[in-house]
C-alpha atoms as a PDB file:
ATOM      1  CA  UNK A   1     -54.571  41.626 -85.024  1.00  0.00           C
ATOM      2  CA  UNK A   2     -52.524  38.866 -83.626  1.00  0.00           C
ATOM      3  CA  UNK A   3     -49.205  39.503 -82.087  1.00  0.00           C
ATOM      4  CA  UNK A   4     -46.792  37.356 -80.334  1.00  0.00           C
ATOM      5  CA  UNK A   5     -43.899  38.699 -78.032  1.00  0.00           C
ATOM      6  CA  UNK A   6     -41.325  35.648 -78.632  1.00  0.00           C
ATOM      7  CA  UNK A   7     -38.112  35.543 -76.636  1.00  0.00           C
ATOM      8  CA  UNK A   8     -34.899  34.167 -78.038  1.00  0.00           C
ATOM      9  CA  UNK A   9     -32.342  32.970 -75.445  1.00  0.00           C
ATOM     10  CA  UNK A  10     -29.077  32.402 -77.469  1.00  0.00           C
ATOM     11  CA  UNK A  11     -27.105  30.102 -74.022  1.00  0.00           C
ATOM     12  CA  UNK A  12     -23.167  29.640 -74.049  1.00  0.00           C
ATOM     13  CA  UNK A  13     -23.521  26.362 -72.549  1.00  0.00           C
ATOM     14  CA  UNK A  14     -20.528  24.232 -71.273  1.00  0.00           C
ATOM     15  CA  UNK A  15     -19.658  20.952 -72.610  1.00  0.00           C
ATOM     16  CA  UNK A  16     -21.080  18.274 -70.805  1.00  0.00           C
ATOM     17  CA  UNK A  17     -21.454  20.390 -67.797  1.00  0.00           C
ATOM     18  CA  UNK A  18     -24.569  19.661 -67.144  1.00  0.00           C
ATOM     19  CA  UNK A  19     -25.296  20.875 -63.495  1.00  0.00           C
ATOM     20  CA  UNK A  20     -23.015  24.248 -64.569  1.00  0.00           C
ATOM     21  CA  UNK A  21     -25.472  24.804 -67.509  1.00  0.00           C
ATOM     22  CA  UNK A  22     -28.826  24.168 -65.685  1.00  0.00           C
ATOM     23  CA  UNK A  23     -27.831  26.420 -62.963  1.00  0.00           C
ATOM     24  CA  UNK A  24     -26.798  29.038 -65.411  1.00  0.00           C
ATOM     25  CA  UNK A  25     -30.116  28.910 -67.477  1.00  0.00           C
ATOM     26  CA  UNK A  26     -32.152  29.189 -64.397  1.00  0.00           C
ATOM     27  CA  UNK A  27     -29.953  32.716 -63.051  1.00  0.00           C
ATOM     28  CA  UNK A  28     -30.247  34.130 -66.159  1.00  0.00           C
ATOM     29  CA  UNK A  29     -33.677  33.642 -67.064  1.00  0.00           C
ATOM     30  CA  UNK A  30     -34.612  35.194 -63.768  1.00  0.00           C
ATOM     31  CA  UNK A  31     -32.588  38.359 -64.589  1.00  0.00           C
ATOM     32  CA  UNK A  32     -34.527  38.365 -68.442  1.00  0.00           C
ATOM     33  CA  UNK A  33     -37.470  40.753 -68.793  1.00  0.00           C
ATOM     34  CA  UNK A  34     -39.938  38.055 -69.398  1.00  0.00           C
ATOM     35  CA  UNK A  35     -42.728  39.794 -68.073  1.00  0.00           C
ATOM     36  CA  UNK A  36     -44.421  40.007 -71.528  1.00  0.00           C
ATOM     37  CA  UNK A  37     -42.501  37.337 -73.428  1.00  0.00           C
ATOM     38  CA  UNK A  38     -45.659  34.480 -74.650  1.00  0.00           C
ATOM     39  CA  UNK A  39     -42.871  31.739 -75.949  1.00  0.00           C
ATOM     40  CA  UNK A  40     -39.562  31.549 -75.087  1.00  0.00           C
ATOM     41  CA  UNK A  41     -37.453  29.914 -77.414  1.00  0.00           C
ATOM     42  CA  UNK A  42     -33.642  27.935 -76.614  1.00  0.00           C
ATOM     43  CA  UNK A  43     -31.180  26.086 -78.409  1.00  0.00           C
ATOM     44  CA  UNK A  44     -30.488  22.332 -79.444  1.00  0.00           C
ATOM     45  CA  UNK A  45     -28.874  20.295 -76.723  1.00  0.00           C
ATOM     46  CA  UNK A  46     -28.183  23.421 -74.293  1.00  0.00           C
ATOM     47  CA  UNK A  47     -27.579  21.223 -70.820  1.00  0.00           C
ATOM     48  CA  UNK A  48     -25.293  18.931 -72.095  1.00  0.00           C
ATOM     49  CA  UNK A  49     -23.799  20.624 -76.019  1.00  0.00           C
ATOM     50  CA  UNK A  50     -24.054  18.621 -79.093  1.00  0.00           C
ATOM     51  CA  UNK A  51     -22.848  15.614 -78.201  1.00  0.00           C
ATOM     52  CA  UNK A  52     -21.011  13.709 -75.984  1.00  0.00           C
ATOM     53  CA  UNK A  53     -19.376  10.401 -77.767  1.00  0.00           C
ATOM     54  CA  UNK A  54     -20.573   8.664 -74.383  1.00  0.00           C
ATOM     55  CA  UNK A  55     -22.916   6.885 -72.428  1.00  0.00           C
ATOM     56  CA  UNK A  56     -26.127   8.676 -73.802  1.00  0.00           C
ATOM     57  CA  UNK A  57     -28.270   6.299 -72.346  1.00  0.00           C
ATOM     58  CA  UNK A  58     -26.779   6.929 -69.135  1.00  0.00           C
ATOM     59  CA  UNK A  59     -26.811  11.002 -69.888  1.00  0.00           C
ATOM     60  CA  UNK A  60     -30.699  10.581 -70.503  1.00  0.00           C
ATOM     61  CA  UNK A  61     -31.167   8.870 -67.579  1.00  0.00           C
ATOM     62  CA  UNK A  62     -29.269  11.237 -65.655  1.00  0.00           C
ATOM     63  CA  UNK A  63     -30.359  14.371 -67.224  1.00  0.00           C
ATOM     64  CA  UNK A  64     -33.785  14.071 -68.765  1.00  0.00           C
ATOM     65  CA  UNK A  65     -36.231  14.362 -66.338  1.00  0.00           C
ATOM     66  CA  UNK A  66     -34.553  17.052 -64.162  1.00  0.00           C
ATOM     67  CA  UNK A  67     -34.576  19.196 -67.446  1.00  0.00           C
ATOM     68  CA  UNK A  68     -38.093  18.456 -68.018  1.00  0.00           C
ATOM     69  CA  UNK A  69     -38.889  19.616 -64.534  1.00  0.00           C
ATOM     70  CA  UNK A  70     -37.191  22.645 -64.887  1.00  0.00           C
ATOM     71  CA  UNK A  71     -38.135  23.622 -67.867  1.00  0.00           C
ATOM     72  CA  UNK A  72     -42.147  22.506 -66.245  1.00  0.00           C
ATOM     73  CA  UNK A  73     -41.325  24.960 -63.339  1.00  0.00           C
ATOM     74  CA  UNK A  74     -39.916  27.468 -65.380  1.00  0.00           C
ATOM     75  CA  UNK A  75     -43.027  27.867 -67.618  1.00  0.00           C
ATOM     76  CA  UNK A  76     -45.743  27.952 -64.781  1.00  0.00           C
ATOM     77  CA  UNK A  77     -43.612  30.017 -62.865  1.00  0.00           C
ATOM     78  CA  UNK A  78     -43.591  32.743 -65.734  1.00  0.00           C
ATOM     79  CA  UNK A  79     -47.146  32.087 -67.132  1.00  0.00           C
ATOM     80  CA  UNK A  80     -44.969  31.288 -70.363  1.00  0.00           C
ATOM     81  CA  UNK A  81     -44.696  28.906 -73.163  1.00  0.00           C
ATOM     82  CA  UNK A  82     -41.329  27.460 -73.437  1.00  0.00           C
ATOM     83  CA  UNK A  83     -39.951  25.789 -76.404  1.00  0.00           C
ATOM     84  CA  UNK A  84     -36.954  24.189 -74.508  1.00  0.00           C
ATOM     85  CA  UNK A  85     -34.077  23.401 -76.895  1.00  0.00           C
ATOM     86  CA  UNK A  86     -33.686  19.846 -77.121  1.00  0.00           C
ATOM     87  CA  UNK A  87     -32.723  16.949 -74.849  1.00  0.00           C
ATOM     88  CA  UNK A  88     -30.866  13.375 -75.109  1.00  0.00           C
ATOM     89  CA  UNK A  89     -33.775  11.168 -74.772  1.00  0.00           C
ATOM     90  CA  UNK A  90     -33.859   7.352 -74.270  1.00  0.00           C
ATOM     91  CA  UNK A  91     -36.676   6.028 -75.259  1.00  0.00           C
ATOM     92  CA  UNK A  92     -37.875   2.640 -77.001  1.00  0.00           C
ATOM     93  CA  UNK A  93     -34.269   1.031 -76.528  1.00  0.00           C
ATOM     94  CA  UNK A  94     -33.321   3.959 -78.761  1.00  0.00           C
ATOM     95  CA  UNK A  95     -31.507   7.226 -78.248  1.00  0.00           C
ATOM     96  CA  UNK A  96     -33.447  10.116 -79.916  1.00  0.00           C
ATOM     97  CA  UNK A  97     -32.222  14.080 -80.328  1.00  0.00           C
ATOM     98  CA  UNK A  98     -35.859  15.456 -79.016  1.00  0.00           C
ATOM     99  CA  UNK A  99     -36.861  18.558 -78.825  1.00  0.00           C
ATOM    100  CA  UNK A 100     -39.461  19.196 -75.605  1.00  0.00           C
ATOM    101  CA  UNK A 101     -42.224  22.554 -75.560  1.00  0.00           C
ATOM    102  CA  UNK A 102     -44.298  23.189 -72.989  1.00  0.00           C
ATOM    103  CA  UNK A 103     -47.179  25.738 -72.513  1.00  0.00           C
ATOM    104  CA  UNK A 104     -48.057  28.187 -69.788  1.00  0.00           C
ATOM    105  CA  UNK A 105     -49.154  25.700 -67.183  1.00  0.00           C
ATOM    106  CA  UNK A 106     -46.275  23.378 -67.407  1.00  0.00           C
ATOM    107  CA  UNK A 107     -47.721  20.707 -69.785  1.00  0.00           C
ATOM    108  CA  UNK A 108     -45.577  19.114 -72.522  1.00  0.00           C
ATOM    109  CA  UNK A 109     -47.735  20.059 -75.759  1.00  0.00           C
ATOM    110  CA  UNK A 110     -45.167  18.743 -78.079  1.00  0.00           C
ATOM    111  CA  UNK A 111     -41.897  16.383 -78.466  1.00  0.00           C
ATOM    112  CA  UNK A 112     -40.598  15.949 -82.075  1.00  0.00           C
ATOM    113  CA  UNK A 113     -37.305  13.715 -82.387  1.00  0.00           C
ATOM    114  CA  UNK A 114     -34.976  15.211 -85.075  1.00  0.00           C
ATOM    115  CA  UNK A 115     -35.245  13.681 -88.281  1.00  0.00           C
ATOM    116  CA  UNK A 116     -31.866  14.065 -89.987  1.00  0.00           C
ATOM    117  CA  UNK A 117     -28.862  13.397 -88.618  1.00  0.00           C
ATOM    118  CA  UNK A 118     -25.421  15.184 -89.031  1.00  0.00           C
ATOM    119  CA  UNK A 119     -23.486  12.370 -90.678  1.00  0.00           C
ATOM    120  CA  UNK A 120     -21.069  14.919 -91.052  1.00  0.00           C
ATOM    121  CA  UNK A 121     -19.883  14.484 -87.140  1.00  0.00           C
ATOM    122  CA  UNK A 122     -21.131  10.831 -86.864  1.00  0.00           C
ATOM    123  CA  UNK A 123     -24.563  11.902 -84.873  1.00  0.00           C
ATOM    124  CA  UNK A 124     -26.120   9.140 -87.155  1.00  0.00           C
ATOM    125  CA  UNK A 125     -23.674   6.758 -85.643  1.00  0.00           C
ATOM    126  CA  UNK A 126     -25.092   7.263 -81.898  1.00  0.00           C
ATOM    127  CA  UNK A 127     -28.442   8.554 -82.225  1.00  0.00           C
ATOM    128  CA  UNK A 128     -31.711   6.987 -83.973  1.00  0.00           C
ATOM    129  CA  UNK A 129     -33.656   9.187 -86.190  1.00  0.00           C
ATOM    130  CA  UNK A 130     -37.142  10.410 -85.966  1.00  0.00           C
ATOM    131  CA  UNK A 131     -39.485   9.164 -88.171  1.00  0.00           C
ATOM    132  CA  UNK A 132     -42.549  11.871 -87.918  1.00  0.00           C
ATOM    133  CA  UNK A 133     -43.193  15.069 -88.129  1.00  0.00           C
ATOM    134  CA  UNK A 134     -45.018  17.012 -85.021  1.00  0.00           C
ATOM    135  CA  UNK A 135     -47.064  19.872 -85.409  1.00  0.00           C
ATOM    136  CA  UNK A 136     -48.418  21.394 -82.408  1.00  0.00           C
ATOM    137  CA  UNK A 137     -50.535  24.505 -81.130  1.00  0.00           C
ATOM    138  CA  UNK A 138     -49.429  27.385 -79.050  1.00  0.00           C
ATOM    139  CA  UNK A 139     -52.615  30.226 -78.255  1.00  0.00           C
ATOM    140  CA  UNK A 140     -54.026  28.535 -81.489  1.00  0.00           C
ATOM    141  CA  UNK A 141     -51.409  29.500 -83.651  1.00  0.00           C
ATOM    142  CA  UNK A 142     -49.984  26.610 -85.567  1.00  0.00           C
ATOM    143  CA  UNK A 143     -46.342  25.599 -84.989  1.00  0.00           C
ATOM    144  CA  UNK A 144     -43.712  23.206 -85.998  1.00  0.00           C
ATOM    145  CA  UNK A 145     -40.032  22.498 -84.418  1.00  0.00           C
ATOM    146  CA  UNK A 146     -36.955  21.375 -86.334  1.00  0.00           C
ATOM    147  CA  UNK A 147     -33.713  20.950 -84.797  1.00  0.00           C
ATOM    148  CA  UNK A 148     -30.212  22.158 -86.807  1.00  0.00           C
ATOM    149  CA  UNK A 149     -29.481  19.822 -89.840  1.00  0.00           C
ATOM    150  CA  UNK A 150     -33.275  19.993 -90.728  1.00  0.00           C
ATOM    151  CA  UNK A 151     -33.066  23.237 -91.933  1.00  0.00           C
ATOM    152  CA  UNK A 152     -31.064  22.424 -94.811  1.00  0.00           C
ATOM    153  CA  UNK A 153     -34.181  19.832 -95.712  1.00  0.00           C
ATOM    154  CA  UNK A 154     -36.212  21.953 -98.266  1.00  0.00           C
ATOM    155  CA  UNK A 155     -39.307  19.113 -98.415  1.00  0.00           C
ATOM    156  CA  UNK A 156     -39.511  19.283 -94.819  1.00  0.00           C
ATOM    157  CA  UNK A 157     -40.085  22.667 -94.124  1.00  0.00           C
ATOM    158  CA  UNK A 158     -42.715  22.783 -97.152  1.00  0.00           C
ATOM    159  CA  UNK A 159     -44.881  20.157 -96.180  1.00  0.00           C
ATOM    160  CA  UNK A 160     -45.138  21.781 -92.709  1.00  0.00           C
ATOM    161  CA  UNK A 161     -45.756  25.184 -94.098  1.00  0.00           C
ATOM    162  CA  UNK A 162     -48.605  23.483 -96.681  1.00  0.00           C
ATOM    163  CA  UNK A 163     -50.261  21.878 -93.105  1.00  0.00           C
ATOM    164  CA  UNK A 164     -50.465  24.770 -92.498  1.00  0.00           C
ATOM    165  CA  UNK A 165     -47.573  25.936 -89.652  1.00  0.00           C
ATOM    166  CA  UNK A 166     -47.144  29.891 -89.641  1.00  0.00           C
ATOM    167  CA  UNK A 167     -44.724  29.769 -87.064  1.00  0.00           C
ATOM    168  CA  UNK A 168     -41.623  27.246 -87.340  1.00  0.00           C
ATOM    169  CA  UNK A 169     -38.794  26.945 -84.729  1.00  0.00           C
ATOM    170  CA  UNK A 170     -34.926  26.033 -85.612  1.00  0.00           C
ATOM    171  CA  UNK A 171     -33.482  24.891 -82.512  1.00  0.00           C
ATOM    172  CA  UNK A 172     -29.817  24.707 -83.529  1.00  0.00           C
ATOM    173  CA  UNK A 173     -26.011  23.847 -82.307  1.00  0.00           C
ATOM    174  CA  UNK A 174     -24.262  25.212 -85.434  1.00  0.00           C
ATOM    175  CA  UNK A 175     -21.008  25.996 -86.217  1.00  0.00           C
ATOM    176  CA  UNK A 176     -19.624  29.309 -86.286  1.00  0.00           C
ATOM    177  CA  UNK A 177     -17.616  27.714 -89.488  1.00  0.00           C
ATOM    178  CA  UNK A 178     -20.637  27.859 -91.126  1.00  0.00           C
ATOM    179  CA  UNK A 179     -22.819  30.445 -90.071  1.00  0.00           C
ATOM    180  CA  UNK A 180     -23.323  32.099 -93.415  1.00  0.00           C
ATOM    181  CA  UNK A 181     -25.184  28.667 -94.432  1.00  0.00           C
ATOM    182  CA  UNK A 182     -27.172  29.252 -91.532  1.00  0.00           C
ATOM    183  CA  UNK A 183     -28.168  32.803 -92.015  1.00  0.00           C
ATOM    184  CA  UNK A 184     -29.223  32.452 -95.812  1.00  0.00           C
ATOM    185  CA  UNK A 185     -30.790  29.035 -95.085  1.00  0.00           C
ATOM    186  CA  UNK A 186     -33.287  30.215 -92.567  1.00  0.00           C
ATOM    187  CA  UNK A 187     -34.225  33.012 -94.566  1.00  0.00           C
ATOM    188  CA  UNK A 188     -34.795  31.006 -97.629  1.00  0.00           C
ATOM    189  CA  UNK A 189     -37.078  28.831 -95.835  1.00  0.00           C
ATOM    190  CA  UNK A 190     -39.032  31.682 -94.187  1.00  0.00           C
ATOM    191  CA  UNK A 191     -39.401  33.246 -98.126  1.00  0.00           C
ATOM    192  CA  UNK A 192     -40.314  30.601 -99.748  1.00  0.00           C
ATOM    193  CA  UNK A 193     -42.724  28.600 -97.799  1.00  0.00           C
ATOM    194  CA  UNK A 194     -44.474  32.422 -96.196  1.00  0.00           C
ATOM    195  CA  UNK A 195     -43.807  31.841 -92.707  1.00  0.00           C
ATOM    196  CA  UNK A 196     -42.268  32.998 -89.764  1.00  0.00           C
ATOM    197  CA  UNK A 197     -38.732  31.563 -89.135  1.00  0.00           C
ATOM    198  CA  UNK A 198     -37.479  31.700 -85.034  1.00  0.00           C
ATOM    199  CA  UNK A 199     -34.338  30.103 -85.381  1.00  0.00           C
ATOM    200  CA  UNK A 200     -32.448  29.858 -81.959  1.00  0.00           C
ATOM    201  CA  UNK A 201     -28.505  28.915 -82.314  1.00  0.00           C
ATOM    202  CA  UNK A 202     -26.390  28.209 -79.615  1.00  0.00           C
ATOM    203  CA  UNK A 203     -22.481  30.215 -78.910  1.00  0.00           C
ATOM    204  CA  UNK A 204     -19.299  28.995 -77.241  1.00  0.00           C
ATOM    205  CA  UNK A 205     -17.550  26.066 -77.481  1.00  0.00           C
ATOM    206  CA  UNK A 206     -17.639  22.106 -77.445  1.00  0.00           C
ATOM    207  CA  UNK A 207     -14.260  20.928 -77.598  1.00  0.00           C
ATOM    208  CA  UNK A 208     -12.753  22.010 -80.540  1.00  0.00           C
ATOM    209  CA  UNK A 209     -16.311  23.021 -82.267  1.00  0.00           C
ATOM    210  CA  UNK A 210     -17.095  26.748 -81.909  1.00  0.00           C
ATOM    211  CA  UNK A 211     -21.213  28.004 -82.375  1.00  0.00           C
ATOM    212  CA  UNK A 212     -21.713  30.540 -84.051  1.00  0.00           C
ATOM    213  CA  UNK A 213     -25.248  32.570 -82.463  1.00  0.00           C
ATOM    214  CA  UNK A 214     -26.633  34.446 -85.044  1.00  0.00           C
ATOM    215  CA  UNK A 215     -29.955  33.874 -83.310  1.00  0.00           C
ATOM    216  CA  UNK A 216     -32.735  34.677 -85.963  1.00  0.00           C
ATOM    217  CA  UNK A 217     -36.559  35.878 -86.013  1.00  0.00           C
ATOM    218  CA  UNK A 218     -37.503  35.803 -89.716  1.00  0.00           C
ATOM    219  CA  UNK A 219     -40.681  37.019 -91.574  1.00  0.00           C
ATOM    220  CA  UNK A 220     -42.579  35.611 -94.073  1.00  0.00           C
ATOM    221  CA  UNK A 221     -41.079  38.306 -96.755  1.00  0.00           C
ATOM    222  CA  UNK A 222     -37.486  37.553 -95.355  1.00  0.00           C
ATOM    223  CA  UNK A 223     -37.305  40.403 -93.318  1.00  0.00           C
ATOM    224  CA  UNK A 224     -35.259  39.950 -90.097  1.00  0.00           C
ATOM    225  CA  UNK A 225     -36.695  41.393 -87.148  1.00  0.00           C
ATOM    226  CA  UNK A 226     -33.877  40.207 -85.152  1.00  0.00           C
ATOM    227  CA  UNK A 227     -30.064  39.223 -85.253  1.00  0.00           C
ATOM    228  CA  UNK A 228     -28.102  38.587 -82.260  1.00  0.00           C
ATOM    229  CA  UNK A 229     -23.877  38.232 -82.581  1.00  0.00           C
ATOM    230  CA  UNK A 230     -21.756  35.521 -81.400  1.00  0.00           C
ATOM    231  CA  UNK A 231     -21.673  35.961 -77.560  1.00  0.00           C
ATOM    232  CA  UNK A 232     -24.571  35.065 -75.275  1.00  0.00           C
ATOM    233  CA  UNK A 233     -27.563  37.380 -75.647  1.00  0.00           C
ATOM    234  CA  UNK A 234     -31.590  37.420 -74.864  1.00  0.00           C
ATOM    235  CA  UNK A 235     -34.008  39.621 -76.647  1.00  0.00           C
ATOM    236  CA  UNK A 236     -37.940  39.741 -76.952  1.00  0.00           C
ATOM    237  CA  UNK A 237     -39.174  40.167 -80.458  1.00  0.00           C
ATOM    238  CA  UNK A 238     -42.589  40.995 -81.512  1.00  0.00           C
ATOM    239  CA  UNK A 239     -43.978  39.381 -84.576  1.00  0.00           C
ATOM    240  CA  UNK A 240     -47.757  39.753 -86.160  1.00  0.00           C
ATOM    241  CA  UNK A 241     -49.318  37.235 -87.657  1.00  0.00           C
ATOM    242  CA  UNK A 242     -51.581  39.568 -89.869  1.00  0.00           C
ATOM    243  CA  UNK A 243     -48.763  39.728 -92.290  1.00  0.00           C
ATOM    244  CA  UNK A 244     -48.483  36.067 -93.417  1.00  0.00           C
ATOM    245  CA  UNK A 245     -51.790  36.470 -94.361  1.00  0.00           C
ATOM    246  CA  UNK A 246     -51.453  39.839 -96.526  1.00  0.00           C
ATOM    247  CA  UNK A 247     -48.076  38.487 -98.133  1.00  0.00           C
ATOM    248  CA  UNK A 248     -49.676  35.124 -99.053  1.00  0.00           C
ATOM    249  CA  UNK A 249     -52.568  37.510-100.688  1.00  0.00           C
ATOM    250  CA  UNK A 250     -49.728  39.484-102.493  1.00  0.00           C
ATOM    251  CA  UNK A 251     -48.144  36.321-103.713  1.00  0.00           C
ATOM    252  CA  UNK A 252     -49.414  33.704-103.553  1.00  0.00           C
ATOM    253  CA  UNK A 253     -46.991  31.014-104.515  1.00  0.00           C
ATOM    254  CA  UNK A 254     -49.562  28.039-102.492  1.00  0.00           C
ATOM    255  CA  UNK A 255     -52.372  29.094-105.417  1.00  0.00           C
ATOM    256  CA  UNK A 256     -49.895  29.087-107.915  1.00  0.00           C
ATOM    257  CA  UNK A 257     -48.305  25.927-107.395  1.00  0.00           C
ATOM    258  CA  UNK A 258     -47.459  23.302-110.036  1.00  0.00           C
ATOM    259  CA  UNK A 259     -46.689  20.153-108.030  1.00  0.00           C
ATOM    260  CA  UNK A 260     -48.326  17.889-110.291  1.00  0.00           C
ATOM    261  CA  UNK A 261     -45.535  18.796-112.672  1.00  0.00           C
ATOM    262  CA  UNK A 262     -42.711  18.095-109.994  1.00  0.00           C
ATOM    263  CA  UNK A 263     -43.497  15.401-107.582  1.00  0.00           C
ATOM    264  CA  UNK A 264     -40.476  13.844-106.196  1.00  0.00           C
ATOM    265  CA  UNK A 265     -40.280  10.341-106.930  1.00  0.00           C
ATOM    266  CA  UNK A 266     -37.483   8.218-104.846  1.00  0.00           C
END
């Protein structure tokens, strides 16, 4: 039997208060019960909020590294995987939204720049995409991490789930506005493609922008095991990996596939 302890940290970060926000992670973590916690899981963007209309390039240079240090520290310190949100990240003369995990000894094991872009509030206009997906390992289970607008990309989530991800983490900065779309779509992708949804959503405020929390562990039959509220909240939540297996076995939607029938063509 194979059971993960995951911890969710949903952060009310400050806008563009970047030392305020570190310092605050750090206090808090140290007051979690993390004892027993194997991944710990935080949300898009949490040292700066999603996203200053500024310098990024500057705000990466600034900010980058000392959140990758941290977050390094943080995960040797505590014998704990850390999937750490996401970061502004120059890199290649282009400014990427990148989400950073890191396993028990500190190690980056996995950086995935976010794929789609909120058009919707102009991210597209100051950040490049990605243009791959990243699949990485964490005690051998296979994982994947998308970051907010993803979710609503059905093709996405299926070709990680038919690579064979069981576990796939939504690191998010999303709207209270809209936090029903969030709910139903995070279930919908744990039902559909069989697989474990952790879906980590940030709460307060970014100028006039409120998050909505609603932090989210999801399993593969749509069950939640966990929903926080709106306000800033941790909680450990135990999954078992057994059960993908035994619901895939019940129905088994990968054996019964037609794709041949409905290939997308662009």
């Amino acid at each position: 039997m194979k059971r993960l302890k995951i911890g969710i940290y949903q952060m009310n970060m400050r806008f563009l208060d970047a030392s305020y926000n570190h310092d605050h992670c750090r206090k808090s973590i140290e007051e979690f019960n993390i004892v027993d916690t194997d991944i710990l899981v935080m949300p898009e963007t949490w040292n700066l909020g999603f996203f200053p209309k500024i310098n990024l390039k500057k705000l990466s240079y600034d900010e980058k590294n000392k959140t990758i240090d941290e977050m390094a520290l943080l995960a040797r310190k505590n014998d704990i995987n850390i999937v750490a949100g996401s970061i502004i990240n120059y890199e290649n003369e282009n400014v990427y939204n990148t989400s950073i995990s890191f396993d028990n000894q500190g190690k980056i094991i996995n950086e995935y720049n976010k794929i789609h872009l909120f058009s919707y509030m102009g991210e597209d206009k100051y950040f490049s995409p990605g243009e791959k997906v990243s699949i990485f390992y964490i005690g051998g289970i296979k994982c994947a991490t998308i970051i907010c607008y993803d979710i609503r990309f059905t093709e996405l989530v299926r070709y990680l789930a038919l690579k064979g991800v069981q576990i796939l983490f939504v690191v998010a900065q999303w709207p209270l506005s809209r936090i029903e779309h969030w709910r139903l779509l995070n279930r919908c992708r744990a039902v559909e493609n069989q697989i474990f949804v952790v879906a980590v959503n940030s709460c307060g405020k970014a100028d006039e922008v409120i998050y909505g929390g609603n932090s989210m562990v999801i399993d593969p039959w749509g069950n939640v095991l966990c929903q926080l509220g709106e306000n800033e909240e941790f909680k450990n939540v135990e999954i078992n990996l057994d059960e993908l297996q035994k619901i895939r076995n019940t129905i088994n939607v990968y054996r019964d596939r037609k794709y041949y029938l409905y290939k997308i063509e662009e």
